[in-house]
Protein backbone atom coordinates (compact mmCIF):
# COMPACT_ATOMS: atom_id res chain seq x y z
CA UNK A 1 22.20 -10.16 12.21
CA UNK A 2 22.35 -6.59 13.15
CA UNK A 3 26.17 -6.31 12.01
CA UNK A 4 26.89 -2.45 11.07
CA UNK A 5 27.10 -2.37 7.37
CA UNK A 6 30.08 -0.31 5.60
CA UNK A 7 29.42 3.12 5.36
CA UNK A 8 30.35 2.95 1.39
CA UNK A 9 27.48 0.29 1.18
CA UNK A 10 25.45 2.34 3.07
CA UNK A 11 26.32 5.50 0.56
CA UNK A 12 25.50 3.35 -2.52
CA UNK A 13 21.80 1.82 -1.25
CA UNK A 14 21.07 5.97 -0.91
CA UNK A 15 22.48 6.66 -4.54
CA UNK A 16 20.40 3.80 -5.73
CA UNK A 17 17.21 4.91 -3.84
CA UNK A 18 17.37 8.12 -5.50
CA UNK A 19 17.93 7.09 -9.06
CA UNK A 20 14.91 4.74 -8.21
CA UNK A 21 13.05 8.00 -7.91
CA UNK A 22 14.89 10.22 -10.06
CA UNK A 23 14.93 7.93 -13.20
CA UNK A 24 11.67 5.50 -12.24
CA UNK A 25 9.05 7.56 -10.19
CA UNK A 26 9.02 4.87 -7.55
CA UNK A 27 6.72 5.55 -4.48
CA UNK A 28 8.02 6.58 -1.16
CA UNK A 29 6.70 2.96 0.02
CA UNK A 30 8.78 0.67 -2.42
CA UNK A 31 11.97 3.07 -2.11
CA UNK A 32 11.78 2.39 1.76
CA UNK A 33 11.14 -1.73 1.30
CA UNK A 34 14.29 -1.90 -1.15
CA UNK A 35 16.28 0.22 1.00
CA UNK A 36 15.31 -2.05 4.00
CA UNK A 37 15.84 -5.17 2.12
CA UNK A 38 18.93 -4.01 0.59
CA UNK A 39 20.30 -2.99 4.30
CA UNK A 40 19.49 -6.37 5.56
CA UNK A 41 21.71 -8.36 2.47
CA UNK A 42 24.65 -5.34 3.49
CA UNK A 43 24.47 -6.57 6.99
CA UNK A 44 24.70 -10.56 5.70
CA UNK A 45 27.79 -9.24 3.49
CA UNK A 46 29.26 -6.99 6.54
CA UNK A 47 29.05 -10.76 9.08
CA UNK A 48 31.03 -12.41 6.29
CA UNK A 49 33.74 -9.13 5.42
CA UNK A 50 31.96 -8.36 2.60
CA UNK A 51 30.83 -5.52 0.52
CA UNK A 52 28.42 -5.05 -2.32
CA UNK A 53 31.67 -4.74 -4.74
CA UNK A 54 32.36 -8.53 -4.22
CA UNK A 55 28.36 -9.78 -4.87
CA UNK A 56 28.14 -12.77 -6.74
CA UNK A 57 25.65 -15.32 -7.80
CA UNK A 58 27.19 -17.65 -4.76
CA UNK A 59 26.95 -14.75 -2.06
CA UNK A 60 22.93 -14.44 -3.33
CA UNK A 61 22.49 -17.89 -2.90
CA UNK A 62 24.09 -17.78 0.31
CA UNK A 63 22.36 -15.17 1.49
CA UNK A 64 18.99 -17.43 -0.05
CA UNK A 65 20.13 -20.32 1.98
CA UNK A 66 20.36 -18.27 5.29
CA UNK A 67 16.85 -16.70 4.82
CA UNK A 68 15.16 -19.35 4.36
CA UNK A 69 16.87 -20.90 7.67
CA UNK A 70 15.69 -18.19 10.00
CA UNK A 71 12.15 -18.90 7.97
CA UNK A 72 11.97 -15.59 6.44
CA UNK A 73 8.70 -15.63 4.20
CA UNK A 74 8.72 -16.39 0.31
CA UNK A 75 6.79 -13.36 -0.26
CA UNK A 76 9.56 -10.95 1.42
CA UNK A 77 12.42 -13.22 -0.12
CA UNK A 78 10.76 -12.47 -3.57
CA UNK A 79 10.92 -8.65 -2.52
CA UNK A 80 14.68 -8.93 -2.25
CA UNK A 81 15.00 -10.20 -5.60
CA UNK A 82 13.04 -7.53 -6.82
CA UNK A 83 15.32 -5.00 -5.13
CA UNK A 84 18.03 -7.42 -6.83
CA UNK A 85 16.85 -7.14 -9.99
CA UNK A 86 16.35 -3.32 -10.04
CA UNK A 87 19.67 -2.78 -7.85
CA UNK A 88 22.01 -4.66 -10.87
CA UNK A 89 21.76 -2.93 -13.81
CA UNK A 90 22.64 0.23 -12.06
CA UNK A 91 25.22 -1.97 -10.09
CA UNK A 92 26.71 -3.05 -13.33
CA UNK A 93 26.93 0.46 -14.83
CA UNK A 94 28.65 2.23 -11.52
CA UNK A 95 31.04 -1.17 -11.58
CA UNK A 96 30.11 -2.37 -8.36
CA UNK A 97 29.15 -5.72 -9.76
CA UNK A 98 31.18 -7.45 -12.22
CA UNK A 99 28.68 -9.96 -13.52
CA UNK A 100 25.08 -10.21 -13.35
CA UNK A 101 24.40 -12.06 -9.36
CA UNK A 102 20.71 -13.22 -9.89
CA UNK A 103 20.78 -13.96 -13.59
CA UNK A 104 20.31 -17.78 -13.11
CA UNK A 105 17.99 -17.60 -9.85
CA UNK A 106 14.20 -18.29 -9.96
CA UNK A 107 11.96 -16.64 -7.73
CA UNK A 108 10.67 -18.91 -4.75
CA UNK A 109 6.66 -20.04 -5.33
CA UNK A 110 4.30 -18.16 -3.79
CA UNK A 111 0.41 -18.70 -3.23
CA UNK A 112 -1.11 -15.26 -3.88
CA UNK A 113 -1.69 -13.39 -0.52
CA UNK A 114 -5.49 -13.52 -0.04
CA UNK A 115 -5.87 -9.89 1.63
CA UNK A 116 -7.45 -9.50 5.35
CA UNK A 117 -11.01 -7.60 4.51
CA UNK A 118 -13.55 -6.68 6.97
CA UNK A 119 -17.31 -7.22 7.53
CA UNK A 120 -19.95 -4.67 6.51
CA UNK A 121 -20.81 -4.04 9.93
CA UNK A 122 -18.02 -3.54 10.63
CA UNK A 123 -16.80 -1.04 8.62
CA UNK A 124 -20.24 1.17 9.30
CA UNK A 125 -18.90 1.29 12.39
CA UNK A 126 -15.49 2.07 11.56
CA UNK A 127 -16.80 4.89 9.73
CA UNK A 128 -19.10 5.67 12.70
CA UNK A 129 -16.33 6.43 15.20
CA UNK A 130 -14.95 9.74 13.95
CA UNK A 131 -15.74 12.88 16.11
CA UNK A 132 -17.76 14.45 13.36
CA UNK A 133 -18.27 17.66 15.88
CA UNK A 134 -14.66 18.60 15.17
CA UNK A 135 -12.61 19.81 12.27
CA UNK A 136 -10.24 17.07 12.41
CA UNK A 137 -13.26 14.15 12.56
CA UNK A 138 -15.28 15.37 10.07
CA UNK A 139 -11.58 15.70 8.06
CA UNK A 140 -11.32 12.01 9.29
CA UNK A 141 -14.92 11.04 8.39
CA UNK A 142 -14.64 11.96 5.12
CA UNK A 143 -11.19 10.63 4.62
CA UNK A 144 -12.48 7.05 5.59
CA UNK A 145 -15.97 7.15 3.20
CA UNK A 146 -13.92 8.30 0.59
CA UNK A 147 -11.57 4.87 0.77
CA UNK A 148 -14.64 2.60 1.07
CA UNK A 149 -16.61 4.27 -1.69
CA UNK A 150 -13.62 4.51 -4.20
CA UNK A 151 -10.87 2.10 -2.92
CA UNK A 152 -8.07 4.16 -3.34
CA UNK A 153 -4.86 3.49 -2.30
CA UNK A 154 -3.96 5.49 0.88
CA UNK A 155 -1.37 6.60 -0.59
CA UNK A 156 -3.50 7.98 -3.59
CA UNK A 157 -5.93 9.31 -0.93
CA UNK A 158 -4.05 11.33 0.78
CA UNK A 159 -1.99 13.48 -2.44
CA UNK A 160 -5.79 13.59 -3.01
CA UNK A 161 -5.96 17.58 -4.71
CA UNK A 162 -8.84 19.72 -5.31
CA UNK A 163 -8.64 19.95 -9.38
CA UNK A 164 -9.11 15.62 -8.95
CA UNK A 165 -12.31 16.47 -7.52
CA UNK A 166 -15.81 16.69 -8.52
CA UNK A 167 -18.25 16.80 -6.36
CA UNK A 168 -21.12 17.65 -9.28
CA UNK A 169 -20.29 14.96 -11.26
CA UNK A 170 -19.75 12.47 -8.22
CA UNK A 171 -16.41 11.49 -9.69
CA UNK A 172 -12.39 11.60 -8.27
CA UNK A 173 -9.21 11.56 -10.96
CA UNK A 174 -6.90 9.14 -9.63
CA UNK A 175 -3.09 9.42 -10.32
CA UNK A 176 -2.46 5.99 -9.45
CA UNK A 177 0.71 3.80 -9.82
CA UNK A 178 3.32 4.26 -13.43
CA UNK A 179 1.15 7.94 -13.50
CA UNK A 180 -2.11 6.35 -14.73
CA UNK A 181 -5.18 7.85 -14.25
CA UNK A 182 -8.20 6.80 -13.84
CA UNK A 183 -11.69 8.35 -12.68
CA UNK A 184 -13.54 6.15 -10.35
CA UNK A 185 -17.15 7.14 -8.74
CA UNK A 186 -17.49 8.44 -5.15
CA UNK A 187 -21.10 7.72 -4.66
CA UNK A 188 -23.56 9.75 -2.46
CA UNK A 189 -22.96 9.45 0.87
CA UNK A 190 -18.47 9.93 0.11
CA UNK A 191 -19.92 13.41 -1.70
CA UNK A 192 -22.01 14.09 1.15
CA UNK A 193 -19.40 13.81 3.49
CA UNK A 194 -16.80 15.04 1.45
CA UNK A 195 -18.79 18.47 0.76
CA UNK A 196 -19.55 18.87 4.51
CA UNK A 197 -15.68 19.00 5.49
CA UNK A 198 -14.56 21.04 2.66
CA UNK A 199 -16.83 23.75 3.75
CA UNK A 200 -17.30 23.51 7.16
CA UNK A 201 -14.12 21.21 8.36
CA UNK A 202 -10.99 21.92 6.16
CA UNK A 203 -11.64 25.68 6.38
CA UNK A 204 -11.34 25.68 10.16
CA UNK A 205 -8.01 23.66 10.39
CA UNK A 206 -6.06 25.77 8.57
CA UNK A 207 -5.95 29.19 6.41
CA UNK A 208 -3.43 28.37 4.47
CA UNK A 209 -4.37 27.99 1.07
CA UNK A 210 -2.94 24.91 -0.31
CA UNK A 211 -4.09 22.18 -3.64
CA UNK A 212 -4.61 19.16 -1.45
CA UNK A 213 -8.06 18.08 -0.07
CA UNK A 214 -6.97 16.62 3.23
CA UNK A 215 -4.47 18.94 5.59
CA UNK A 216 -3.22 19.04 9.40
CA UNK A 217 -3.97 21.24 11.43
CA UNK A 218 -1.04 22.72 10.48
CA UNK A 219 -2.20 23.43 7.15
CA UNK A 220 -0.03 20.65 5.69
CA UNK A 221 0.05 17.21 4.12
CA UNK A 222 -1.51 14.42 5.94
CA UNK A 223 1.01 11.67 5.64
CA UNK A 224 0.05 8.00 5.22
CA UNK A 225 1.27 7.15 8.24
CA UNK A 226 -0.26 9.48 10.26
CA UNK A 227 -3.80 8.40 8.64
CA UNK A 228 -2.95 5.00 9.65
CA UNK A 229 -2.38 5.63 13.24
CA UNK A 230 -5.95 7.61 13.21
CA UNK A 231 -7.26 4.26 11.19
CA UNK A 232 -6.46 1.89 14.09
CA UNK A 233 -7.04 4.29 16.57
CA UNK A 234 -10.95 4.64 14.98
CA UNK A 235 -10.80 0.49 14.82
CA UNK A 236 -9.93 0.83 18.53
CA UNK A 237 -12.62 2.28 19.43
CA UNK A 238 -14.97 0.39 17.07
CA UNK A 239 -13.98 -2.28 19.09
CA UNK A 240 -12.98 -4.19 15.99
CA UNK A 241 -10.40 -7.11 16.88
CA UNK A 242 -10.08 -8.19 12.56
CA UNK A 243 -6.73 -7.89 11.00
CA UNK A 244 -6.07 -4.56 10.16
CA UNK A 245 -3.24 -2.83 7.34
CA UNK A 246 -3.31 0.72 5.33
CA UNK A 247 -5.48 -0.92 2.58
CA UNK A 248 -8.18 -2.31 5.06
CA UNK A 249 -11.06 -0.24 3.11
CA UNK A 250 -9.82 -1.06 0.17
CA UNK A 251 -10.23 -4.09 0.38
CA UNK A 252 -13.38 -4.11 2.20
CA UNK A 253 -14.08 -1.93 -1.02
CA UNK A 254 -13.47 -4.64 -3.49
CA UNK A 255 -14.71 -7.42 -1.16
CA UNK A 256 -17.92 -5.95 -0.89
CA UNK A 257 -18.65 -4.69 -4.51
CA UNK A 258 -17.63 -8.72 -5.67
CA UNK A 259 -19.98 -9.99 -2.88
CA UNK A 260 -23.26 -7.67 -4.18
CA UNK A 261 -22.29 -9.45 -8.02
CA UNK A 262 -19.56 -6.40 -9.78
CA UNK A 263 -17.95 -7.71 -12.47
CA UNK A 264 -14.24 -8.20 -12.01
CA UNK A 265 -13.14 -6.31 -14.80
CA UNK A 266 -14.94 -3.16 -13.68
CA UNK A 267 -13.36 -3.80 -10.84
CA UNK A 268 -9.96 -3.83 -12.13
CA UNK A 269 -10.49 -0.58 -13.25
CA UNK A 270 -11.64 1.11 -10.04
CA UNK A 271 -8.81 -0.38 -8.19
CA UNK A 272 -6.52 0.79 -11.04
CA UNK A 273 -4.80 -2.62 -11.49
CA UNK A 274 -3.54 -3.44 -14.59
CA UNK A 275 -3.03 -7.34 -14.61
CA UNK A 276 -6.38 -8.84 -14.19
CA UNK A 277 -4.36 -11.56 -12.32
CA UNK A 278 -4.27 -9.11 -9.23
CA UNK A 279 -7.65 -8.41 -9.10
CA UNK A 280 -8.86 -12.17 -9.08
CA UNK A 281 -7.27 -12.31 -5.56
CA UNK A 282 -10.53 -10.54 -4.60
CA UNK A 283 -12.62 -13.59 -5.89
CA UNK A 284 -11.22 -16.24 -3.02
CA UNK A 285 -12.34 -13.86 -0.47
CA UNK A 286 -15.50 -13.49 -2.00
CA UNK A 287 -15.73 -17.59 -2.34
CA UNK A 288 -14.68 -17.75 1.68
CA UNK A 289 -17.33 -15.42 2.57
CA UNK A 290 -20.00 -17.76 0.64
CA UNK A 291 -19.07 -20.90 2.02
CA UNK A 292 -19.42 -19.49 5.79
CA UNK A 293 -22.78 -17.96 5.04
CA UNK A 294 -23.80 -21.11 3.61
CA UNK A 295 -22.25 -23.41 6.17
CA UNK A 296 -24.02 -20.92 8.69
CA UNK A 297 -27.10 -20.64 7.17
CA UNK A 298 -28.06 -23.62 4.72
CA UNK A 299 -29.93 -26.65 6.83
CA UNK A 300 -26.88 -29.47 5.90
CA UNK A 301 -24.81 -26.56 6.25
């Protein structure tokens, strides 16, 4: 499309963004995928003169009807009518909808998205590939065997502070998503690794004194983007060609744990999920990985 929106449209998407995370607590992450989405409909409404004032249940459908011609996915489709669904209450009360647009819709089907993982081998050598000679490797190094021993969210990695921490009792306090915690084991070589930068790594990069475990050089908060760049950069050099995204260890994590016989539930609660539903996802992946290894190794294979 790529049709300027109106700069009133443009003004409400930013009020609603904030009262997202004023009112709600949404993460950074979702407030940038509504705004997107919600930028994207604006544009449809601009190419037909219209503005989020005159929404209705027709224009949604429209706007449906004209995704699903340029083969947009179900999966992001179903993301807009989450951004719908959120976006029209607080539509309704500000009186920029009349009447309730996606009241009568259904959500499009969806298989659930098996996620990408990654080999054990491979990720030894992912975590092999840090510099550990430097401040900022080691920092790196134990950054990366703290997501495969816990599998935190990156997001949840990186806000990582000192008072979650304990190294004696090999165990991290997770603020995870809605504010609930949970305390999930690091394991020996994530302490190991994880007690080597904070006294010899994190020290070095910066004097400032600051509550969170992983800094810049700069002294301040790593950002999840910039860990990401440093996570393909590392699978760069690993030489790893797999499909790679900001939860790759995670769930490598999961993967892995379901592969050497965990039990799903207890992992539900290290990954912090709270519909067992989401977790079972994990299961397929396992299943694939068991019928290569037996088509590769089992005589009638």
């Amino acid at each position: 499309m790529g049709m300027k929106i109106h700069p009133q449209d443009a003004e409400r998407i930013e009020q609603f963004v904030e009262h997202l995370w004023l009112a709600h607590g949404v993460s950074e992450n979702t407030q940038a995928a509504y705004r997107s989405d919600l930028k994207k409909f604006c544009e449809f409404l601009a190419q037909h003169r219209l503005g989020l004032h005159q929404v209705t249940s027709t224009v949604v459908q429209d706007y449906l009807l004209w995704r699903r011609s340029q083969g947009l996915s179900p999966r992001s489709t179903s993301r807009f009518l989450s951004a719908m669904k959120k976006l029209t209450p607080y539509a309704l009360k500000s009186g920029w909808f009349v009447t309730d647009p996606i009241a009568k819709l259904k959500r499009p089907k969806m298989s659930p998205a098996v996620p990408h993982s990654l080999t054990e081998s491979d990720v030894l050598s992912l975590l092999d590939a840090p510099d550990v000679d430097t401040p900022i490797g080691l920092r790196d190094r134990a950054m990366l065997e703290v997501l495969y021993a816990t599998g935190l969210r990156v997001t949840e990695l990186v806000r990582l502070q000192y008072d979650q921490v304990s190294l004696a009792q090999g165990l991290v306090r997770v603020v995870g998503k809605g504010d609930k915690e949970r305390l999930v084991p690091l394991g020996e070589e994530a302490i190991e690794w994880l007690s080597r930068y904070m006294k010899s790594g994190r020290p070095v990069l910066s004097e400032r004194q600051s509550g969170w475990v992983f800094i810049t050089q700069r002294g301040t908060l790593l950002t999840r983007q910039a860990f990401w760049y440093r996570i393909r950069t590392y699978a760069e050099q690993a030489q790893i060609n797999s499909h790679l995204s900001p939860h790759t260890l995670r769930h490598a994590f999961a993967t892995h744990l379901l592969n050497h016989g965990a039990d799903l539930r207890v992992l539900q609660m290290l990954l912090g999920h709270s519909d067992l539903s989401t977790t079972q996802i994990y299961t397929q992946v396992a299943k694939e990985r068991l019928q290569q290894m037996h088509a590769t190794f089992h005589p009638r294979g």
